[in-house]
Protein backbone atom coordinates (compact mmCIF):
# COMPACT_ATOMS: atom_id res chain seq x y z
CA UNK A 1 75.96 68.60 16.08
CA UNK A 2 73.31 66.02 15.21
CA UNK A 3 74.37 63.33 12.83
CA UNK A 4 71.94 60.92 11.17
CA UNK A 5 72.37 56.97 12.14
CA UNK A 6 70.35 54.53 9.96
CA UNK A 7 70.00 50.84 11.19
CA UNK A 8 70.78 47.89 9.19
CA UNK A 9 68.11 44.98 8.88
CA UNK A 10 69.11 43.54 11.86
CA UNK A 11 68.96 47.25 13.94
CA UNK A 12 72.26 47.31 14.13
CA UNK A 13 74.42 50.80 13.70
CA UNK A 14 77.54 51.91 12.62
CA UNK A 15 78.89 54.51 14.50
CA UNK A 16 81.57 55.22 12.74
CA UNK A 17 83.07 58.80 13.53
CA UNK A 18 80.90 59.36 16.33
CA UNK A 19 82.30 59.16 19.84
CA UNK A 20 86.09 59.31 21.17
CA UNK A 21 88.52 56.47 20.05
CA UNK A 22 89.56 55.66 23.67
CA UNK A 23 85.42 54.95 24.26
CA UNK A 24 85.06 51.16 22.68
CA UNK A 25 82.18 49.86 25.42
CA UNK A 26 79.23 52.25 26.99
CA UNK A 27 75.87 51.60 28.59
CA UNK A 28 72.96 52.93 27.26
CA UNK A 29 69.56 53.78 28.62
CA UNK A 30 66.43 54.15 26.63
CA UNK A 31 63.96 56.97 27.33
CA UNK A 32 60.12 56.33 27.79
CA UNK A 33 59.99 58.13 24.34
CA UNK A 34 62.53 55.92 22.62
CA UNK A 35 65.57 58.69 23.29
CA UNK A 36 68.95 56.47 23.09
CA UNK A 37 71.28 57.98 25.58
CA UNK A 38 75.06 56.20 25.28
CA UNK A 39 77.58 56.74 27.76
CA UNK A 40 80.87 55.70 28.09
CA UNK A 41 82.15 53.02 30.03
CA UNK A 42 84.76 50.45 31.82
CA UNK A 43 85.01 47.39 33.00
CA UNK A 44 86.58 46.49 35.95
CA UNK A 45 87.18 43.61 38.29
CA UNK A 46 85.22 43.38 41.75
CA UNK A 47 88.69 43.45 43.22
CA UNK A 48 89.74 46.29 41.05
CA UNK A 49 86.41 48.12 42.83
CA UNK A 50 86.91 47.12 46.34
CA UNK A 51 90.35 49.23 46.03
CA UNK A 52 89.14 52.27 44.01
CA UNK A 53 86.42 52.69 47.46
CA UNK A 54 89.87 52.81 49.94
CA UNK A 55 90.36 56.14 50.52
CA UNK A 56 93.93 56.11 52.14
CA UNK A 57 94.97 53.85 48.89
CA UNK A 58 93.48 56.88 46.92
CA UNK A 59 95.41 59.43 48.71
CA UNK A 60 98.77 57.39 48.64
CA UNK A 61 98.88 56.51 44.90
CA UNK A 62 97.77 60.08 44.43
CA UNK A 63 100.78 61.35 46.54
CA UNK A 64 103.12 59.17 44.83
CA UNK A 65 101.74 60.26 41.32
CA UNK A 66 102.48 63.76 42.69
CA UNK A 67 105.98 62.62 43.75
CA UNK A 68 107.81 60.03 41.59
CA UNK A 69 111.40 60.28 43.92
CA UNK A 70 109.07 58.18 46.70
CA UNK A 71 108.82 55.67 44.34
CA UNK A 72 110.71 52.26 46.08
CA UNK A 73 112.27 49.81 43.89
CA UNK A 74 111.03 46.40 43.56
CA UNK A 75 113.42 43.45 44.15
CA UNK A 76 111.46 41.43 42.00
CA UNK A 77 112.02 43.45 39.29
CA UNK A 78 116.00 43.48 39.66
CA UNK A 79 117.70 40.92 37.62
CA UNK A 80 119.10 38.06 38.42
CA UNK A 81 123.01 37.48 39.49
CA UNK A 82 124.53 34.75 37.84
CA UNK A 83 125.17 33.43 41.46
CA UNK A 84 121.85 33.44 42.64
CA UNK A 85 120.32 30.92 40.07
């Protein structure tokens, strides 16, 4: 459904309603006719990247997701004993 957007002086719009709540940053592209097309997007770190492209990392979080008993429990995350401070 089409919804009419007016621009303020300063061309900026409010959205408002339009779009999904979890969608706060996109990229947009401008047609040779003046078409705005918005798309939805994230951010992410160059390191954040370089993992996403590992494809055994992929399939092991994915297998894990599948199978929360594998997970392994971090010492780090253990408290402290008294006697080891």
């Amino acid at each position: 459904m089409s919804q009419l957007v007016e621009l303020d002086g300063r061309r900026r719009a409010a959205l408002g309603r339009l779009g999904k709540p979890e969608h706060n940053l996109y990229l947009v592209d401008e047609e040779a006719d003046g078409t705005l097309i918005f798309t939805p997007a994230v951010v992410m770190s160059a390191h954040e990247a370089a993992l996403l492209r590992n494809p055994e990392l992929i399939a092991q979080i994915e297998a894990d997701q599948a199978e929360p008993s594998r997970a392994v429990r971090s010492e780090a995350r253990r408290p402290r004993e008294a006697s080891e401070t």
